[in-house]
C-alpha atoms as a PDB file:
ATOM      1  CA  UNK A   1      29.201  59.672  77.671  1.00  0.00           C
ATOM      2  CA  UNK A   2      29.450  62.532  80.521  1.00  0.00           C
ATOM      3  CA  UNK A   3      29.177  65.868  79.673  1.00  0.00           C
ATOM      4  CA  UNK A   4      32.591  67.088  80.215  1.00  0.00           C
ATOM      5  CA  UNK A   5      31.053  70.998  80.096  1.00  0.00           C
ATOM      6  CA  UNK A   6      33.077  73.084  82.773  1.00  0.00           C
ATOM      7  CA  UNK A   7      31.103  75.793  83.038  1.00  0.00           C
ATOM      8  CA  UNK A   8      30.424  77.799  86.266  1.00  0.00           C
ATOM      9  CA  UNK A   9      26.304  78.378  85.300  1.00  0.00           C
ATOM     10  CA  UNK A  10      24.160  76.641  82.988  1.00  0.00           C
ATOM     11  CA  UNK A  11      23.416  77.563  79.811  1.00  0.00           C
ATOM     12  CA  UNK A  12      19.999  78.219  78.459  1.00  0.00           C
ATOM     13  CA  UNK A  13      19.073  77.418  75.126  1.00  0.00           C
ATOM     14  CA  UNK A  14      16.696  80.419  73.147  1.00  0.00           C
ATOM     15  CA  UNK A  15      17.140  80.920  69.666  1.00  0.00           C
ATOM     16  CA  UNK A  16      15.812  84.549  70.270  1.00  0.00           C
ATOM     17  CA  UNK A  17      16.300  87.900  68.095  1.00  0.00           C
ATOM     18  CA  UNK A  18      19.563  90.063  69.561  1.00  0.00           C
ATOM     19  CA  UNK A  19      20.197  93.298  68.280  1.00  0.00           C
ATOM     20  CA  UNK A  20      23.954  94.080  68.620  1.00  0.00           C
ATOM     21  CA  UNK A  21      25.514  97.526  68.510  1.00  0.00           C
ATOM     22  CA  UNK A  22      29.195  98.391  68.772  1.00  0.00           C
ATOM     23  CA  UNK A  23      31.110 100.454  71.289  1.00  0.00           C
ATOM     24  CA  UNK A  24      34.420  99.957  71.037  1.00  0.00           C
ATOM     25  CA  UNK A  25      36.329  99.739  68.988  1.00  0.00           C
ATOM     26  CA  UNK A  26      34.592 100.917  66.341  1.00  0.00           C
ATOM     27  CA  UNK A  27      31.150 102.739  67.824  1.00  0.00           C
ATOM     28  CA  UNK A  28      27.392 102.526  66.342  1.00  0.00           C
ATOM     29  CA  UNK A  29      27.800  99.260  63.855  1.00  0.00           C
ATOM     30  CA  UNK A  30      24.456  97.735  63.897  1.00  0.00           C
ATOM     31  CA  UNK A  31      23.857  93.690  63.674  1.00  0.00           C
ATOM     32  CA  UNK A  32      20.890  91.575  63.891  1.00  0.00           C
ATOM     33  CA  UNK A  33      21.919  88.521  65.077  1.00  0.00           C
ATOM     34  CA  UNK A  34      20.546  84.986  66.891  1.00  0.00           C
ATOM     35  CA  UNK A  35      21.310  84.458  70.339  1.00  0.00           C
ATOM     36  CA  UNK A  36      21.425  80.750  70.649  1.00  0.00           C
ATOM     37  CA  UNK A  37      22.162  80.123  74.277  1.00  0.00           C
ATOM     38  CA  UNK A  38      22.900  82.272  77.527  1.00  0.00           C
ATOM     39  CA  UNK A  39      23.998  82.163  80.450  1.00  0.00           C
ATOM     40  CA  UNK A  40      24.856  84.305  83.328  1.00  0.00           C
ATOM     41  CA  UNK A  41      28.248  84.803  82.101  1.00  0.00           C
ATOM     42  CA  UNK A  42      28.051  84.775  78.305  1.00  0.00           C
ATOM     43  CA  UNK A  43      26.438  84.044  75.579  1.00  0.00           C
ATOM     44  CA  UNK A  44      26.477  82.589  71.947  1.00  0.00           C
ATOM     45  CA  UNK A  45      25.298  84.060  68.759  1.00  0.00           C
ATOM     46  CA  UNK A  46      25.047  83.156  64.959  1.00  0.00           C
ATOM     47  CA  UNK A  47      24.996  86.338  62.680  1.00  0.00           C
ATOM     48  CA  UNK A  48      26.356  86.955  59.094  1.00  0.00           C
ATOM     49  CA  UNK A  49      28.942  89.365  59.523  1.00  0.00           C
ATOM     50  CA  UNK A  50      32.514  88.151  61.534  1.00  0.00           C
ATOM     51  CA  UNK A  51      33.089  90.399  64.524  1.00  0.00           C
ATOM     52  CA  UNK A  52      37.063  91.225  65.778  1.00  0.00           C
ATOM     53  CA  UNK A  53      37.841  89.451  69.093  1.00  0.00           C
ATOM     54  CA  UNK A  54      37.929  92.413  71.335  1.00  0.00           C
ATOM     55  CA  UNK A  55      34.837  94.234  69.950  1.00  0.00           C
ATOM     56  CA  UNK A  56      32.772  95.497  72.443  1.00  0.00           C
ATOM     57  CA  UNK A  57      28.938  95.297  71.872  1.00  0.00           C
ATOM     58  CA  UNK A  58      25.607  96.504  73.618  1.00  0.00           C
ATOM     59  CA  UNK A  59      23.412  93.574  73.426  1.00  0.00           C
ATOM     60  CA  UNK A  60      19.148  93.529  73.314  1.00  0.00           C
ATOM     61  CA  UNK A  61      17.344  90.853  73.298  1.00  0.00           C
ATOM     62  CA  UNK A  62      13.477  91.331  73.699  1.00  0.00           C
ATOM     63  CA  UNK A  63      11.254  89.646  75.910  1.00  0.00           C
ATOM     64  CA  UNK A  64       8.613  87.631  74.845  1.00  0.00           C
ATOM     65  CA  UNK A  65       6.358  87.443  78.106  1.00  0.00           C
ATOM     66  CA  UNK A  66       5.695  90.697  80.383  1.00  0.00           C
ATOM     67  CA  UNK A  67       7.065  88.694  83.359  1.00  0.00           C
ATOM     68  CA  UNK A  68      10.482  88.569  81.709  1.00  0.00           C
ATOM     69  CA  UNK A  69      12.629  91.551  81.408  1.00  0.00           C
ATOM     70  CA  UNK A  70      14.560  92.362  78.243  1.00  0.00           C
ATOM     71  CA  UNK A  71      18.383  91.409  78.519  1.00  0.00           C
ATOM     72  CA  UNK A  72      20.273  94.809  77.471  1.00  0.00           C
ATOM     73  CA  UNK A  73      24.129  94.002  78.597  1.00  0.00           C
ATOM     74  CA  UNK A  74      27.156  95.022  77.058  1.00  0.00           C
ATOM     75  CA  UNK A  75      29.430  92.117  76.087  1.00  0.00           C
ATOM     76  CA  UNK A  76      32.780  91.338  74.151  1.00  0.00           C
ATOM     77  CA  UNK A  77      33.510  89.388  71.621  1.00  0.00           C
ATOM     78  CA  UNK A  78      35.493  85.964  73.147  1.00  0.00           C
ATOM     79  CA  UNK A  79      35.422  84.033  69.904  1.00  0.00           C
ATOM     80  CA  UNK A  80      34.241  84.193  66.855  1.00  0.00           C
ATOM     81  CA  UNK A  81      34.510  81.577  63.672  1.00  0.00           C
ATOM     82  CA  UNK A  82      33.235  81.443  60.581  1.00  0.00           C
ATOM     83  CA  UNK A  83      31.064  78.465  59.601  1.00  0.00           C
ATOM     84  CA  UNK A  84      30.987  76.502  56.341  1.00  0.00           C
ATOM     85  CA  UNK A  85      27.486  77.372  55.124  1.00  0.00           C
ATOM     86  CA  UNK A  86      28.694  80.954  56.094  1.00  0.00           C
ATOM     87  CA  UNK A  87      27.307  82.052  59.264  1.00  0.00           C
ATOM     88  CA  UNK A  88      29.163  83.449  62.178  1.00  0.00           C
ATOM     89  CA  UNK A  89      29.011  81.929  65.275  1.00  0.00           C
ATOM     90  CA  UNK A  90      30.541  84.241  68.419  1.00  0.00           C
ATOM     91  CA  UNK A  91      30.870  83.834  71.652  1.00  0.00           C
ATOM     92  CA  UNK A  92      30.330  86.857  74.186  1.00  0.00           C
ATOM     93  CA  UNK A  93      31.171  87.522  77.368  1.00  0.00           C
ATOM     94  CA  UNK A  94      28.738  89.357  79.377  1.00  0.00           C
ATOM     95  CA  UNK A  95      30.516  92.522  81.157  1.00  0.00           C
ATOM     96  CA  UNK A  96      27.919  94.258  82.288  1.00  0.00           C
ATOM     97  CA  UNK A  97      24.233  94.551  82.690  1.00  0.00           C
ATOM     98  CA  UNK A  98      22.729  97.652  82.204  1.00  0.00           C
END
């Protein structure tokens, strides 16, 4: 079967730590959340808490080698669904890097 995937970039898959803190529209709400695959658009996370389409969150994810520099980006909040063991998965659009 071909992968019928449309995106402009590829995604990468990393199952790394993200801290996420809100800006708008509520500020300083702090989540710990997995960031399953990015890209340079976007990204995808699994957390336990369901965020509003429309939030906008600062984004860190640490770097495991000293080669690699940490991602710190403010996103928004594209999608979000709740799963059936309970997890959130969201999808975020990266707005900026900072």
């Amino acid at each position: 079967m071909l992968n019928e995937d449309k995106r402009n970039f590829r995604r990468m898959q990393l199952n790394a730590q993200a801290k996420l803190t809100t800006l708008e529209p509520v500020a300083d709400q702090h989540f710990d959340a997995v960031c399953v695959d990015l890209s340079a658009t976007g990204l995808s996370l699994q957390l336990d808490e369901l965020l509003e389409l429309g939030t906008i969150v600062k984004v860190n994810i640490d770097s495991t080698s000293p080669a690699i520099a940490p991602l710190d980006a403010t996103a928004k909040v594209i999608r979000a669904s709740k799963e059936s063991d309970g997890t959130v998965t969201a999808g975020l659009e990266i707005m900026q890097f900072n």
